[in-house]
C-alpha atoms as a PDB file:
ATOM      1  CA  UNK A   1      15.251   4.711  38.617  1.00  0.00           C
ATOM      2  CA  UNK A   2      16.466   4.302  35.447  1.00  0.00           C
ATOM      3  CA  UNK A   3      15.529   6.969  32.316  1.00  0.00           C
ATOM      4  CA  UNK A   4      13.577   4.713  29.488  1.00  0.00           C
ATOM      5  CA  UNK A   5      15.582   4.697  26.382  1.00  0.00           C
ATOM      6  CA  UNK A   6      12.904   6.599  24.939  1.00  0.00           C
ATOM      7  CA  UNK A   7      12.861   9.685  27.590  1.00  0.00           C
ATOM      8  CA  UNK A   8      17.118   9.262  27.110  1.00  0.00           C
ATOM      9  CA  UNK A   9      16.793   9.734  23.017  1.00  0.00           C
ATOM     10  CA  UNK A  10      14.881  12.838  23.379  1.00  0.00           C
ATOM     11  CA  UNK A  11      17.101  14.673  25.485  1.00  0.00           C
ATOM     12  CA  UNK A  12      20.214  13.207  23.083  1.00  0.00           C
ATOM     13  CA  UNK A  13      17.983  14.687  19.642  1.00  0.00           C
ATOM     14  CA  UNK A  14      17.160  18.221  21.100  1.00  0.00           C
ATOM     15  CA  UNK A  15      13.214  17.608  21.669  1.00  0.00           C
ATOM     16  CA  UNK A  16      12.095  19.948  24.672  1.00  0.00           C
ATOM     17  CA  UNK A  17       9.897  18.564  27.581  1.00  0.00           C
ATOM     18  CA  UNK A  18       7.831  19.892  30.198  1.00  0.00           C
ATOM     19  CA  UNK A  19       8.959  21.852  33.000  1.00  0.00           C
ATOM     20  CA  UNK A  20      10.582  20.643  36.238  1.00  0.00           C
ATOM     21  CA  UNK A  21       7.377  19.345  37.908  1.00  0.00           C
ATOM     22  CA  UNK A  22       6.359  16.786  35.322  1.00  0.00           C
ATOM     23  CA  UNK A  23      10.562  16.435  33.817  1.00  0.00           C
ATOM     24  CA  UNK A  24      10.044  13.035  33.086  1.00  0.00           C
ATOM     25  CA  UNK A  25       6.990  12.094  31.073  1.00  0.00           C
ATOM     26  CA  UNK A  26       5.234   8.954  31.677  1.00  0.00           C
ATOM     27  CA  UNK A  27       5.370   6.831  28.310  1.00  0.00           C
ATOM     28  CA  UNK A  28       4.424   3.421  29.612  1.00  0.00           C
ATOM     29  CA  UNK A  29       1.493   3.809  27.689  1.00  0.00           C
ATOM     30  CA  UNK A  30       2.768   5.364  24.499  1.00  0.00           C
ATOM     31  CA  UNK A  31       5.445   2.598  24.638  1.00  0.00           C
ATOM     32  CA  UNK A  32       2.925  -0.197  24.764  1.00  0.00           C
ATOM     33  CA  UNK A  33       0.536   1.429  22.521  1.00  0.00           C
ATOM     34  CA  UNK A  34       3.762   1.370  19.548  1.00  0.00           C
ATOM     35  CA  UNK A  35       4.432  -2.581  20.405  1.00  0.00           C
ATOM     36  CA  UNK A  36       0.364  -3.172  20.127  1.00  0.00           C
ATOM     37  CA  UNK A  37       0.492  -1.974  17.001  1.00  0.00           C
ATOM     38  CA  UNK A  38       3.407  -3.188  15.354  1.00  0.00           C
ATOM     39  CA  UNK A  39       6.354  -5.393  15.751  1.00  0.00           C
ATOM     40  CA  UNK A  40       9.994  -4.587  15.327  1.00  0.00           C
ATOM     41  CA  UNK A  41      10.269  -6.020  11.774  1.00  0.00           C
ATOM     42  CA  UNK A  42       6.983  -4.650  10.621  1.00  0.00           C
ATOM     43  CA  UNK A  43       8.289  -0.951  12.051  1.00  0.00           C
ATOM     44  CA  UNK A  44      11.557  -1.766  10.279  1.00  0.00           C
ATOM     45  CA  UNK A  45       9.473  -2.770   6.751  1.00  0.00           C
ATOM     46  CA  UNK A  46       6.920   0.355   7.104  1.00  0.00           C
ATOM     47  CA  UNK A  47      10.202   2.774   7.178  1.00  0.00           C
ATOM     48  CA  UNK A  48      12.006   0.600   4.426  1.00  0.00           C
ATOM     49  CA  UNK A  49       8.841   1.361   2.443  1.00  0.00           C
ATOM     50  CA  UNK A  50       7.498  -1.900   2.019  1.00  0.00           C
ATOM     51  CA  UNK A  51       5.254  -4.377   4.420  1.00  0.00           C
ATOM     52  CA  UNK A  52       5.380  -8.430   3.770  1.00  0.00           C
ATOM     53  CA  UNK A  53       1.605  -9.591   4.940  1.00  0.00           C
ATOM     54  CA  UNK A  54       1.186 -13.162   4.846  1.00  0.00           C
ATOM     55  CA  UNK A  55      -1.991 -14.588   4.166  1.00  0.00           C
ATOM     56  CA  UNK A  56      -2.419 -16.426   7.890  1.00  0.00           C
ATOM     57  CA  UNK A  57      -1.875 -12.690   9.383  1.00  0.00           C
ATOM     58  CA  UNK A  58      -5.208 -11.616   7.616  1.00  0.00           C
ATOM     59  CA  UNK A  59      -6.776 -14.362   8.164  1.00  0.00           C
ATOM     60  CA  UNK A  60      -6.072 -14.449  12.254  1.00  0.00           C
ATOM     61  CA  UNK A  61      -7.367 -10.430  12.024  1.00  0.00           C
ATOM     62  CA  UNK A  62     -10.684 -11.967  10.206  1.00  0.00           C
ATOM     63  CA  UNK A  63     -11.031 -14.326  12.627  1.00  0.00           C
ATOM     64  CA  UNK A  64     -11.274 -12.299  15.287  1.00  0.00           C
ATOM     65  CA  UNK A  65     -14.021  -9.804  13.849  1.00  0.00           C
ATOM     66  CA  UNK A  66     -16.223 -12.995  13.966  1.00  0.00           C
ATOM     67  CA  UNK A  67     -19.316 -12.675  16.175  1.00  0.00           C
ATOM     68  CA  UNK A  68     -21.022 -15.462  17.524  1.00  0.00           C
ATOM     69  CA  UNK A  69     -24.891 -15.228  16.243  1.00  0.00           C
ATOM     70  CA  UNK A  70     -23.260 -12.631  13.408  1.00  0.00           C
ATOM     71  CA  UNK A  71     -23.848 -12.750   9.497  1.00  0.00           C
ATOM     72  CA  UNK A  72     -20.846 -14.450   8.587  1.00  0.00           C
ATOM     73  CA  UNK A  73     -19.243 -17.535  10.397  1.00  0.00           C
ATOM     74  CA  UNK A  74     -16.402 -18.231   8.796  1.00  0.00           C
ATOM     75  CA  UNK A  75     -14.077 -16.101   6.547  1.00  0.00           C
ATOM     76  CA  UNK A  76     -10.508 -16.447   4.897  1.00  0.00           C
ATOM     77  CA  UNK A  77      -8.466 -14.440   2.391  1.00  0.00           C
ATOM     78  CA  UNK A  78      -5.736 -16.032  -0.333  1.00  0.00           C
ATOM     79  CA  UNK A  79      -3.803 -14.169  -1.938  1.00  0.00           C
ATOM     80  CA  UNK A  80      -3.611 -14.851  -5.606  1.00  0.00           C
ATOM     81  CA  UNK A  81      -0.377 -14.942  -7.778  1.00  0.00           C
ATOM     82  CA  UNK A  82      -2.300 -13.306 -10.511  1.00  0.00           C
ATOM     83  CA  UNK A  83      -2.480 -10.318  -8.480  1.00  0.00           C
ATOM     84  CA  UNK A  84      -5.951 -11.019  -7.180  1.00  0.00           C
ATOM     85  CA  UNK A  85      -7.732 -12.034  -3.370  1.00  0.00           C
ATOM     86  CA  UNK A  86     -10.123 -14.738  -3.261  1.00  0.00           C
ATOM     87  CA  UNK A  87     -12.587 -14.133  -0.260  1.00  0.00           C
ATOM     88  CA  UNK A  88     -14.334 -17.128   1.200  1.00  0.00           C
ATOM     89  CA  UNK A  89     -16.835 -16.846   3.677  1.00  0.00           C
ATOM     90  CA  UNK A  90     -19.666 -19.158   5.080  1.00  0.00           C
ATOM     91  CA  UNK A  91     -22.486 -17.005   6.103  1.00  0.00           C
ATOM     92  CA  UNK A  92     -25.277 -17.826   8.782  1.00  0.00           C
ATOM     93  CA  UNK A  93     -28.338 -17.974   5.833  1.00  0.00           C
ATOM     94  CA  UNK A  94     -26.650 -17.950   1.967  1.00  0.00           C
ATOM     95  CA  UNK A  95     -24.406 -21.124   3.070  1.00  0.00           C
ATOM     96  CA  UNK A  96     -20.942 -20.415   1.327  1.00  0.00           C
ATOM     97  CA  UNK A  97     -19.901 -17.369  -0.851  1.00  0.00           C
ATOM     98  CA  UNK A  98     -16.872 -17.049  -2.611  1.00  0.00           C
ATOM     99  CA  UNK A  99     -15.743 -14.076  -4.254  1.00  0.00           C
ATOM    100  CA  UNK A 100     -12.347 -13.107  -6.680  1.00  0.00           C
ATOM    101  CA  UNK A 101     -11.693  -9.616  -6.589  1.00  0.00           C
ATOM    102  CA  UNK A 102      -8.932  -7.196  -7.808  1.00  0.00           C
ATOM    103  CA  UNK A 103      -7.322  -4.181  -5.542  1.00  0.00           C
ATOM    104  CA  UNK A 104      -8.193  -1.563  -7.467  1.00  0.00           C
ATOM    105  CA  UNK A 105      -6.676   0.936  -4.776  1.00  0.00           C
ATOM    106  CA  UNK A 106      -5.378   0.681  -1.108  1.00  0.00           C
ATOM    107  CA  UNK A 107      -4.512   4.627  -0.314  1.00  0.00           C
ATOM    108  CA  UNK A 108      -3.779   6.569   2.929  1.00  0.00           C
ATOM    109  CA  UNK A 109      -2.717   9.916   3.274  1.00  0.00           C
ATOM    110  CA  UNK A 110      -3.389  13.070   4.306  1.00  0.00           C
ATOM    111  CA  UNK A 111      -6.390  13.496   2.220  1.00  0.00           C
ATOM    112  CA  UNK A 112      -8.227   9.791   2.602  1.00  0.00           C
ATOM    113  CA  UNK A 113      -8.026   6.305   3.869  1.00  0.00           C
ATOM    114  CA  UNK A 114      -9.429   3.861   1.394  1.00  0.00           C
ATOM    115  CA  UNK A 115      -9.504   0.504  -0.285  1.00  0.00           C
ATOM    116  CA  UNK A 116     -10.949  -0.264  -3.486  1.00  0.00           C
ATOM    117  CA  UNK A 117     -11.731  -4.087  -4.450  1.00  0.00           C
ATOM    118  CA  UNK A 118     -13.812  -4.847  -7.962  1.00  0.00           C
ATOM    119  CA  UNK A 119     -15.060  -8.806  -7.813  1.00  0.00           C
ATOM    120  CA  UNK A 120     -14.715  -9.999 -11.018  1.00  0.00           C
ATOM    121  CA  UNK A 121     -15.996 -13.700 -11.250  1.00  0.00           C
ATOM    122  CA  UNK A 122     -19.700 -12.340 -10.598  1.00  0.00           C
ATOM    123  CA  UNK A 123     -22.024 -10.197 -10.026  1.00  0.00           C
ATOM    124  CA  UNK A 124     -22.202  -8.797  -6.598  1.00  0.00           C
ATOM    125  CA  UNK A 125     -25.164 -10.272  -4.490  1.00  0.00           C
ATOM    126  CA  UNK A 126     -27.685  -7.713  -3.447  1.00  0.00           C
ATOM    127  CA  UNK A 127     -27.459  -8.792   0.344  1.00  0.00           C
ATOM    128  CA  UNK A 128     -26.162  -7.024   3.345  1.00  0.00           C
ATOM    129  CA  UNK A 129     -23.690  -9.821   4.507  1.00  0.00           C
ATOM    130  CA  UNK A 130     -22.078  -8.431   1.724  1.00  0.00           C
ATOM    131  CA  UNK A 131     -21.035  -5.105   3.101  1.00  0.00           C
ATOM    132  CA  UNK A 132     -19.914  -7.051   5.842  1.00  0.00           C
ATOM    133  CA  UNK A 133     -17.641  -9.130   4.441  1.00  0.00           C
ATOM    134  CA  UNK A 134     -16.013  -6.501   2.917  1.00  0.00           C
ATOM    135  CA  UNK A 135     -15.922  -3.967   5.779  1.00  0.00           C
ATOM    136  CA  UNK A 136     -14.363  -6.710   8.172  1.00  0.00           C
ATOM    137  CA  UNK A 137     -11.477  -7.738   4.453  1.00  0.00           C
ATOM    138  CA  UNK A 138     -10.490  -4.214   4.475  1.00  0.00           C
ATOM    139  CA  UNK A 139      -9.285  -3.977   7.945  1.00  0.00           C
ATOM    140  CA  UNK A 140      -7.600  -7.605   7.550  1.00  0.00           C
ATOM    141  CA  UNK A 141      -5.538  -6.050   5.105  1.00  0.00           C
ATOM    142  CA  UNK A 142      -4.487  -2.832   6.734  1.00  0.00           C
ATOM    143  CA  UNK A 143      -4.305  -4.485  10.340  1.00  0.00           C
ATOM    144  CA  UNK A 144      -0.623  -5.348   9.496  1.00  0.00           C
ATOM    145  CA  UNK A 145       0.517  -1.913   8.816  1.00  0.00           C
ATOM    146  CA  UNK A 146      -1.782   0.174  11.102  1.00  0.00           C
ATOM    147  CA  UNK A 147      -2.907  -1.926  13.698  1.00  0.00           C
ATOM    148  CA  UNK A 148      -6.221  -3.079  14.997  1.00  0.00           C
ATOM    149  CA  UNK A 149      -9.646  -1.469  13.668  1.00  0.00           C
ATOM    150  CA  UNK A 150     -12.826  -1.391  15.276  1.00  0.00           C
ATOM    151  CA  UNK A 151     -15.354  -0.999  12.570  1.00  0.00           C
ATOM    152  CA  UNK A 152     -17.452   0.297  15.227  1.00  0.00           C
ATOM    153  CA  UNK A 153     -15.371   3.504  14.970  1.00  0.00           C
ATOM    154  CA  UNK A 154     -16.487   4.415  11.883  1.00  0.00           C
ATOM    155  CA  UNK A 155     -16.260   1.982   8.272  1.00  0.00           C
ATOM    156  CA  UNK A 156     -18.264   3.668   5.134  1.00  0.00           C
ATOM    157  CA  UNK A 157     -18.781   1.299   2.867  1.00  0.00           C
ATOM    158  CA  UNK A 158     -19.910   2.219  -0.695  1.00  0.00           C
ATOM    159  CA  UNK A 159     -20.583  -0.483  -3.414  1.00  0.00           C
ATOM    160  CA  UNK A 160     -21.273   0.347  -6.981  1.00  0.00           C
ATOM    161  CA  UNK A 161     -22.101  -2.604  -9.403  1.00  0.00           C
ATOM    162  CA  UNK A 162     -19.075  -4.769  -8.710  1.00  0.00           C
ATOM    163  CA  UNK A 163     -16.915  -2.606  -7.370  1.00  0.00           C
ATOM    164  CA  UNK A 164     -16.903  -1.848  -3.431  1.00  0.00           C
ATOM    165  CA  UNK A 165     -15.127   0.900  -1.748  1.00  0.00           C
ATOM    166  CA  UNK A 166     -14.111   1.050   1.628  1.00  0.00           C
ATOM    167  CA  UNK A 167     -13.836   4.496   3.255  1.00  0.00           C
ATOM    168  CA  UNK A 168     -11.906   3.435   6.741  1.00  0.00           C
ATOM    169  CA  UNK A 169     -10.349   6.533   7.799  1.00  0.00           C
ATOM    170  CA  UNK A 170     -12.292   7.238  10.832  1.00  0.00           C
ATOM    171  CA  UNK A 171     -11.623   3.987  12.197  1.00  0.00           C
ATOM    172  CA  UNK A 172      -8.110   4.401  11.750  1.00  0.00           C
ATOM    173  CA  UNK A 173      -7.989   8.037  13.018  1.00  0.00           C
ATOM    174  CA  UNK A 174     -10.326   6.868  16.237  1.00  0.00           C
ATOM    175  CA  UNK A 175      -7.743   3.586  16.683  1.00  0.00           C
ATOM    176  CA  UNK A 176      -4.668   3.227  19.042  1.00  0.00           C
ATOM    177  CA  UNK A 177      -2.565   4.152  16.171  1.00  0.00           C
ATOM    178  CA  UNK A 178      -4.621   7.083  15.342  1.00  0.00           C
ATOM    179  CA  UNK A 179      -4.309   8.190  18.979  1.00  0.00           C
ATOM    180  CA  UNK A 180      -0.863   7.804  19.492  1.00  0.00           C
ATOM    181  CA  UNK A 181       1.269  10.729  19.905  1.00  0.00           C
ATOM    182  CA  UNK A 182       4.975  11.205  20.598  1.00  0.00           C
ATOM    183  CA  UNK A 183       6.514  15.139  21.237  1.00  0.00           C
ATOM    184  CA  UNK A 184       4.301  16.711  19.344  1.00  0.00           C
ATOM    185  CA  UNK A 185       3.842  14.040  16.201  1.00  0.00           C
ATOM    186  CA  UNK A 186       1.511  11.700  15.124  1.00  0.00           C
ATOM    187  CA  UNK A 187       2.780   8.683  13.288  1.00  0.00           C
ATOM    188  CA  UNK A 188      -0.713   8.225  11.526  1.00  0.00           C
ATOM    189  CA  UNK A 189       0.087  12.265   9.882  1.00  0.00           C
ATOM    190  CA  UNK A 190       3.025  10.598   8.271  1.00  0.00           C
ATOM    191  CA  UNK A 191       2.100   7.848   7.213  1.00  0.00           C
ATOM    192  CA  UNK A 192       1.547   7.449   3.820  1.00  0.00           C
ATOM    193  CA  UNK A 193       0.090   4.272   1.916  1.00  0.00           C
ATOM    194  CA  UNK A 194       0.158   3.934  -1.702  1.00  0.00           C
ATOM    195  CA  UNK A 195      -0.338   0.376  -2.775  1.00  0.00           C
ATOM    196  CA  UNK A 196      -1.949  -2.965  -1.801  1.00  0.00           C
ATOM    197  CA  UNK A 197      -0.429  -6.188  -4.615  1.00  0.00           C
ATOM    198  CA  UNK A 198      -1.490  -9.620  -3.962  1.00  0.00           C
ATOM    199  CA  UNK A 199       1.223 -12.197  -4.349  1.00  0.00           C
ATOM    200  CA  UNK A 200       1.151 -15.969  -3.719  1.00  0.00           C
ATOM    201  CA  UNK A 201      -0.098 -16.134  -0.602  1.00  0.00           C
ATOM    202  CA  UNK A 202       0.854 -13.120   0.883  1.00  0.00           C
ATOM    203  CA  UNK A 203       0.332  -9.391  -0.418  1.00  0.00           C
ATOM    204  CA  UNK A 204       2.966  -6.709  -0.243  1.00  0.00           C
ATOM    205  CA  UNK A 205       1.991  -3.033   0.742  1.00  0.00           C
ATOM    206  CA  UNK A 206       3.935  -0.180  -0.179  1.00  0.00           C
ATOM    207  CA  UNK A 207       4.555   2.604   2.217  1.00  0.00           C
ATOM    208  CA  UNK A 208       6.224   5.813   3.601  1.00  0.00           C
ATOM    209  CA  UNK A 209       6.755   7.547   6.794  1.00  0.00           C
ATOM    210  CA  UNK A 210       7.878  10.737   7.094  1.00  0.00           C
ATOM    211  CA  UNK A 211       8.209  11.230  11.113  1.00  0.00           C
ATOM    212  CA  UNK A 212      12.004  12.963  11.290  1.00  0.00           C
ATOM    213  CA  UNK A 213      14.753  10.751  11.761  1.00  0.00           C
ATOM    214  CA  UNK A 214      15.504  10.917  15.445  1.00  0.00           C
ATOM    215  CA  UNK A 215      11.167  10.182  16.004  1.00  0.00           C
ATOM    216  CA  UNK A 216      11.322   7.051  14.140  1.00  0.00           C
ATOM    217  CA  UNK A 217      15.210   6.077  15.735  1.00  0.00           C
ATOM    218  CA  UNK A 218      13.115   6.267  19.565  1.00  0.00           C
ATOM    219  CA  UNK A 219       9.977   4.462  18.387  1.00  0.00           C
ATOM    220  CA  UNK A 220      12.698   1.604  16.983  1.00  0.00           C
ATOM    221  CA  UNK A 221      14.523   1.983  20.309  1.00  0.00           C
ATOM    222  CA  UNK A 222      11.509   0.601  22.312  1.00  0.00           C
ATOM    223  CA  UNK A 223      12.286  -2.831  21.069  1.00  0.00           C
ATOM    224  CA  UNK A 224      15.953  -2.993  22.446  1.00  0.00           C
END
């Protein structure tokens, strides 16, 4: 049987492996857990430091937080070219809602995992749909760069007058991403987020990862 490419670049970059009775580690599953969560050119833009989301790959994530007999129906996202989001949603007893909001902050690192929006067309309705509207946005907007989140694992959301933070960290670090692990690192450690800007119909994220070289050459490798 052939040695995956991934089992053949650690041997070739020095990583050590288990002893003789497990020599070969199984990493179907780490392999399918890296292509879950990202695609080759999305792996290739979070290295390059900067992830292209398109408006229709928030919208399918938002889509498929919907829950039949939930609060909210329908949503969508557009990305404004004055650096704003426009959230439109058609909830089960306020009809339609639409909100324009600034990104105040979309951070991840070490220290926290959150995103900051501040509507600025209105004042916030005192409702709870609210709260989920937002909680289900914020993980439409990371989805692209971190995979799928289950607000089930763990979304705080805080909202003060217009401004809503969303605290998604243990989400993230309870996710496949979170979870995954490859000789000793974990992407998620290294990954650091500094930046969500809304464009024309698409936003742009900014990013780093700082996994060593020959880490980040095996996870591209999986692709080939």
């Amino acid at each position: 049987m052939d040695m995956p490419a991934i089992i053949q670049d650690a041997f070739s970059s020095g990583f050590s492996l288990p002893s003789a009775a497990s020599a070969v580690p199984d990493m179907t599953q780490t392999v399918a857990t890296i292509k879950e969560v990202w695609d080759a050119q999305t792996f290739s833009d979070l290295v390059s430091g900067q992830v292209h989301v398109p408006d229709d790959v928030i919208n399918q994530a938002l889509a498929s937080m919907l829950e039949p007999g939930g609060p909210v129906t329908e949503m969508k996202v557009t990305s404004l070219k004055n650096h704003q989001l426009r959230i439109e949603a058609k909830t089960a007893k306020e009809g339609r809602v639409v909100l324009v909001c600034t990104v105040e902050q979309l951070v991840h690192n070490q220290d926290q995992s959150l995103l900051t929006l501040k509507v600025t067309d209105k004042k916030l309705p005192d409702k709870p749909f609210v709260s989920w509207i937002f909680s289900r946005v914020s993980l439409a907007m990371v989805s692209k760069v971190v995979g799928h989140l289950d607000p089930s694992y763990g979304l705080d959301v805080n909202i003060h007058g217009n401004t809503v933070t969303i605290d998604f960290r243990q989400a993230l670090y309870n996710s496949r991403l979170g979870n995954l692990e490859l000789f000793g690192y974990r992407p998620v450690d290294y990954l650091t987020v500094y930046s969500l800007t809304p464009q024309d119909g698409f936003s742009d994220i900014s990013t780093n990862l700082a996994l060593p070289e020959q880490i980040k050459t095996m996870i591209k490798n999986v692709w080939l």
